[in-house]
Protein backbone atom coordinates (compact mmCIF):
# COMPACT_ATOMS: atom_id res chain seq x y z
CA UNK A 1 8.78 27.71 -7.55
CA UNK A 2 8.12 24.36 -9.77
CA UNK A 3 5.26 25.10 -12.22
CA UNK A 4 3.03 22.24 -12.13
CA UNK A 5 2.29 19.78 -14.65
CA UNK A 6 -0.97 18.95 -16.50
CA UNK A 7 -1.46 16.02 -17.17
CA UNK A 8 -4.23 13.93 -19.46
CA UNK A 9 -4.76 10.12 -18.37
CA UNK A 10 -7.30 7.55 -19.46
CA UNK A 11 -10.91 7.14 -17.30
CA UNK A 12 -12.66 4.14 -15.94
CA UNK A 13 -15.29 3.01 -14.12
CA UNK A 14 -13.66 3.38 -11.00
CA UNK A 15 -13.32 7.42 -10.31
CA UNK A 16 -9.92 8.23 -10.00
CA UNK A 17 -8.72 4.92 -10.32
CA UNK A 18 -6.50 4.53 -13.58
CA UNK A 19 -5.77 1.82 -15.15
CA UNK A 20 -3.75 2.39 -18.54
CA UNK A 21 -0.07 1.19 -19.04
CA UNK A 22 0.99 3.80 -21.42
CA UNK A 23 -0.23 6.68 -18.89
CA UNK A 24 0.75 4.77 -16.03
CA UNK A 25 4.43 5.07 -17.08
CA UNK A 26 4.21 9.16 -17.01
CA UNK A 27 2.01 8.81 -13.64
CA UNK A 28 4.58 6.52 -12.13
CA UNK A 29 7.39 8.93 -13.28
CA UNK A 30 6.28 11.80 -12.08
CA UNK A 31 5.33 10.77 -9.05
CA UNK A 32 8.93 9.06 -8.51
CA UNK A 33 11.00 12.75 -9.24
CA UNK A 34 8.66 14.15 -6.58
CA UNK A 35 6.81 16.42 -9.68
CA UNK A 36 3.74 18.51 -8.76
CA UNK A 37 0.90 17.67 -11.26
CA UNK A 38 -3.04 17.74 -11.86
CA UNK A 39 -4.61 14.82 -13.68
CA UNK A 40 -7.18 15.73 -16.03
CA UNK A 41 -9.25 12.73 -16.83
CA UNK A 42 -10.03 12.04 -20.68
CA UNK A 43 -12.60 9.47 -22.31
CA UNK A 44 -11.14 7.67 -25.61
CA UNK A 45 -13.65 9.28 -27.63
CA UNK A 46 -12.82 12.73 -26.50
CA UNK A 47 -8.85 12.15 -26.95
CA UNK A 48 -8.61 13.62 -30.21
CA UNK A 49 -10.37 16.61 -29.83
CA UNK A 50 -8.61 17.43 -27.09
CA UNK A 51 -5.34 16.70 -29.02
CA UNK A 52 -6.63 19.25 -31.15
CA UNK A 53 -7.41 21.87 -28.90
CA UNK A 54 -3.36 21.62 -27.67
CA UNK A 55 -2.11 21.53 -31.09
CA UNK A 56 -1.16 18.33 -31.68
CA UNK A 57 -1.75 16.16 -34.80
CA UNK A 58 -2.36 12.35 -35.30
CA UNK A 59 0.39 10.24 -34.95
CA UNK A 60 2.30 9.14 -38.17
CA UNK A 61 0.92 5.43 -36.96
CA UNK A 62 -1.86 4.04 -35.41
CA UNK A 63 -3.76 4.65 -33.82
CA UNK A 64 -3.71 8.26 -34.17
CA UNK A 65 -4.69 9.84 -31.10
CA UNK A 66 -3.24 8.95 -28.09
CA UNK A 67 -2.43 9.64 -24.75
CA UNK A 68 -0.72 10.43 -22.13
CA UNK A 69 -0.21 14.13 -23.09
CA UNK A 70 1.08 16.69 -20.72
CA UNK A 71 1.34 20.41 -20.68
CA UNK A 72 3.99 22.55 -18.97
CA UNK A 73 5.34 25.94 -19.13
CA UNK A 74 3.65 26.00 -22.43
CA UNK A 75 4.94 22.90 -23.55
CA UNK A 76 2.46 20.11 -25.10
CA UNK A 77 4.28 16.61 -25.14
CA UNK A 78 2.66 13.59 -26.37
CA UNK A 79 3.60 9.76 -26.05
CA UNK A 80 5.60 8.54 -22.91
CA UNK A 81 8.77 8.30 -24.11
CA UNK A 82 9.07 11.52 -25.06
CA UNK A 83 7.21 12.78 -21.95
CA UNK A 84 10.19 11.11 -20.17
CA UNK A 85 13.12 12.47 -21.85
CA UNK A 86 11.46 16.34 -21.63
CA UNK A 87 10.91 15.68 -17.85
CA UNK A 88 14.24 14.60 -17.54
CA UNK A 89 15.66 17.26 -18.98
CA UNK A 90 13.21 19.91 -16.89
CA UNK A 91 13.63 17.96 -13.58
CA UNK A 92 17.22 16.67 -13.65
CA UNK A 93 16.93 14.78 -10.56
CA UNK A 94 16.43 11.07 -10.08
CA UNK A 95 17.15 10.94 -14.62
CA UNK A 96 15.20 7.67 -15.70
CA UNK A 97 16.65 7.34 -19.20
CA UNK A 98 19.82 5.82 -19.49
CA UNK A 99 22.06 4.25 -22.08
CA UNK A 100 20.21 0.78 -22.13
CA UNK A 101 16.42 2.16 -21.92
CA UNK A 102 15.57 2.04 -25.76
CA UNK A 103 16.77 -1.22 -25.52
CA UNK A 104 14.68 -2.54 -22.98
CA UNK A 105 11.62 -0.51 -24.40
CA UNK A 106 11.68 -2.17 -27.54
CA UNK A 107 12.09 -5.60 -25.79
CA UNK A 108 9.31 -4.91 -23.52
CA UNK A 109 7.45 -4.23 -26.50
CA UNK A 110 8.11 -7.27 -28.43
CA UNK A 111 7.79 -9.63 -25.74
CA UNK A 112 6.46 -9.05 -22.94
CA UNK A 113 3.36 -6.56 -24.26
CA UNK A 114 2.26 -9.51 -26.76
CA UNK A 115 2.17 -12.17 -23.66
CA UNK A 116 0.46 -9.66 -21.88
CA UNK A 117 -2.59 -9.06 -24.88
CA UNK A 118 -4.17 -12.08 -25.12
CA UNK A 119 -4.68 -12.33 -21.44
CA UNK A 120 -5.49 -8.98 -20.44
CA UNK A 121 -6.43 -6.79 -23.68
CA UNK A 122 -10.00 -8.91 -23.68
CA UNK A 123 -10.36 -7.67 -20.16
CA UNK A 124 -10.31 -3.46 -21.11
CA UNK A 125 -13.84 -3.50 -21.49
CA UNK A 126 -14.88 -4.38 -17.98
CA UNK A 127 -13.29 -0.90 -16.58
CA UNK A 128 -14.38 1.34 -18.79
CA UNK A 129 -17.62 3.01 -18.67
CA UNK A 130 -20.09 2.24 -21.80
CA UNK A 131 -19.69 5.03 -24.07
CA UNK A 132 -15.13 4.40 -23.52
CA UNK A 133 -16.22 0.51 -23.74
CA UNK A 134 -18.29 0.80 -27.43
CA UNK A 135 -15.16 2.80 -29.00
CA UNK A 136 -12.64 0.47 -27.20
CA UNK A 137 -14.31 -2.55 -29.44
CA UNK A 138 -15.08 -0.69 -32.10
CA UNK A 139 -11.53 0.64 -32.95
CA UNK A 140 -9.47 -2.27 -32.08
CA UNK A 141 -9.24 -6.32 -32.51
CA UNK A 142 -9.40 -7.74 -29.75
CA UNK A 143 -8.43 -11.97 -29.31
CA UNK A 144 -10.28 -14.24 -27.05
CA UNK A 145 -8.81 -14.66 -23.79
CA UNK A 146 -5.76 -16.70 -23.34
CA UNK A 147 -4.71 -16.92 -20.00
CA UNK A 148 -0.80 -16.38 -20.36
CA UNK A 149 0.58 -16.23 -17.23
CA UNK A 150 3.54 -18.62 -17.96
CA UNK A 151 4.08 -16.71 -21.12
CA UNK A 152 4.45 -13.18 -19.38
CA UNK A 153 6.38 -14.68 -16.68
CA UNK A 154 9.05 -15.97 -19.43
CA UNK A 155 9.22 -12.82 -21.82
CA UNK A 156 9.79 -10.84 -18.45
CA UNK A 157 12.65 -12.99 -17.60
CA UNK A 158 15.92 -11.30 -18.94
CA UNK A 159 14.28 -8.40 -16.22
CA UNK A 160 13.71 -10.63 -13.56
CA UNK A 161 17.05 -12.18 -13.59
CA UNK A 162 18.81 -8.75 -13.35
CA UNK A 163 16.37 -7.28 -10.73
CA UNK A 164 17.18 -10.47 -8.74
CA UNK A 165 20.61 -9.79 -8.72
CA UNK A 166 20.70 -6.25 -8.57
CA UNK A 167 17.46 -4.86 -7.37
CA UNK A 168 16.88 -3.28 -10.32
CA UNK A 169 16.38 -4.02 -14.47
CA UNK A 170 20.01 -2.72 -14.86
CA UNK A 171 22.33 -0.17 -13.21
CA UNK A 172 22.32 0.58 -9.87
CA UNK A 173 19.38 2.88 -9.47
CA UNK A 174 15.47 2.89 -10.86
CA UNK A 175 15.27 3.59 -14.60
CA UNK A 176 13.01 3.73 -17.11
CA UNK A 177 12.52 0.37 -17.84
CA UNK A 178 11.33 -0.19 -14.44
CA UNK A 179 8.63 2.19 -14.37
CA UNK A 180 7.62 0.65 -18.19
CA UNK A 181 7.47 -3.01 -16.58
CA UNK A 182 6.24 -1.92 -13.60
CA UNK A 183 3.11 -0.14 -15.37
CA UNK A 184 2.57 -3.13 -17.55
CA UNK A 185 2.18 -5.01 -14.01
CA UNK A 186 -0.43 -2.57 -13.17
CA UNK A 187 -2.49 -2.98 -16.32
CA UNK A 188 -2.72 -6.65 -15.48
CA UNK A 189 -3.91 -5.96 -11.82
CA UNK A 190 -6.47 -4.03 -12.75
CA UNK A 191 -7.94 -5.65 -15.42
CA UNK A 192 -7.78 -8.87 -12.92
CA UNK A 193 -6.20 -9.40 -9.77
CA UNK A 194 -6.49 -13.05 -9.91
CA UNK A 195 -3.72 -13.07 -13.11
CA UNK A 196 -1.49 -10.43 -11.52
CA UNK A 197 -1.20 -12.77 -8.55
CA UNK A 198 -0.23 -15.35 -10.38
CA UNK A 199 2.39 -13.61 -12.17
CA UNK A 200 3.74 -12.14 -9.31
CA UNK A 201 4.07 -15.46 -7.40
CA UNK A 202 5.93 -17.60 -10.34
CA UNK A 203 8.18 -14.54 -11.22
CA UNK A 204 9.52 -14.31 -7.39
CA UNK A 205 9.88 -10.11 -7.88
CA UNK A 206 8.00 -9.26 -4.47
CA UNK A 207 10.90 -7.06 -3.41
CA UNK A 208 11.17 -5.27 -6.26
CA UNK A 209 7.28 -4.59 -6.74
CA UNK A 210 7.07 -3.52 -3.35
CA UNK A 211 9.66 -1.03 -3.86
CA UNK A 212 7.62 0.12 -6.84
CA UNK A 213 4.56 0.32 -5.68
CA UNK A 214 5.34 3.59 -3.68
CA UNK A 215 5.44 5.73 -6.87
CA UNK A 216 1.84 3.70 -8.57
CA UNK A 217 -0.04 5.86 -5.67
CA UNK A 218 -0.88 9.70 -6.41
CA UNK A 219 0.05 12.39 -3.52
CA UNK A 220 -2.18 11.94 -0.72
CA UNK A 221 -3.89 8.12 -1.76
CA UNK A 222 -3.07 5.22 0.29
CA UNK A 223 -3.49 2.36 -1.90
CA UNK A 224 -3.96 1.00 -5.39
């Protein structure tokens, strides 16, 4: 029988309604290979104690405590990317990282993360509770608000080209990179529908999000 997996995710002011693109990418993953978990919900204040508690050290960069984190079969893995190359190798089926992911990561990162800021990083506060909403400001720099739709809709278009043609960001079959933009997507809708609808209308990637959208839901929730 398939152990289950822990796993830690960001709180808002919404219960059980999560919001952050870095756990969103483990949530989304391991609800697409069909992986029993538990979500344990963590306030940013509280992630590095808990980090603690499991063993784990900062990070080597900033900031230093992070999450998602997951525990299995004794197993504590931190940061998504390497949360998706242990589940991978513990749940074989439907593998997400392929020869181009890194690739696409790091593009993602470059790009289509820093069109993304300016528009939605100013919006954080208004879905976190206060205490998550006072260390949110306090520990990071946050611009005035730019709204960047255009901007997003251009970095993300070496993906949308390719998931026009072929359904998907490469291959033949969801991969990483999917799940990564895909998350990304849902940071913007829930910071503010209004800019994820206009994103979604001038990129023309209906299909695809629709496709995605199954694995954004937990077991047993019907919608977003």
């Amino acid at each position: 029988m398939t152990s289950t997996v822990k796993f830690y995710d960001l709180l808002s002011v919404h219960p059980n309604t999560w919001w952050s693109p870095n756990t969103y990418k483990t949530r989304l993953l391991l609800n697409y290979k069909q992986i029993p978990y538990t979500t344990i919900g963590i306030h940013y204040p509280d992630i590095a104690d808990l980090s603690q508690k499991l063993g784990l050290g900062p990070n080597e960069r900033w900031p230093q405590w992070t999450l998602p984190i997951i525990e299995h079969e004794g197993n504590v893995v931190r940061d998504s990317y390497a949360i998706a190359k242990y589940l991978d190798s513990k749940f074989p089926e439907r593998k997400v990282i392929g020869d181009e992911c890194e690739k696409w990561l790091e593009y993602i990162r470059k790009n289509v993360v820093m069109a993304v800021w300016p528009m939605t990083g100013p919006m954080v506060p208004t879905i976190l509770d206060e205490r998550d909403e006072k260390f949110f400001r306090e520990t990071r720099k946050l611009p005035e608000r730019q709204e960047t739709h255009e901007k997003v809709v251009e970095a993300m278009k070496p993906m949308t080209d390719e998931i026009k043609k072929n359904g998907v960001i490469y291959g033949k079959q969801i991969h990483y990179a999917d799940l990564v933009l895909a998350s990304i997507l849902l940071w913007v809708l829930r910071a503010k529908e209004e800019d994820f609808n206009k994103i979604m209308s001038l990129a023309g990637i209906d299909s695809w999000w629709d496709d995605m959208s199954q694995y954004l839901l937990e077991p047993n929730r019907t919608r977003l």
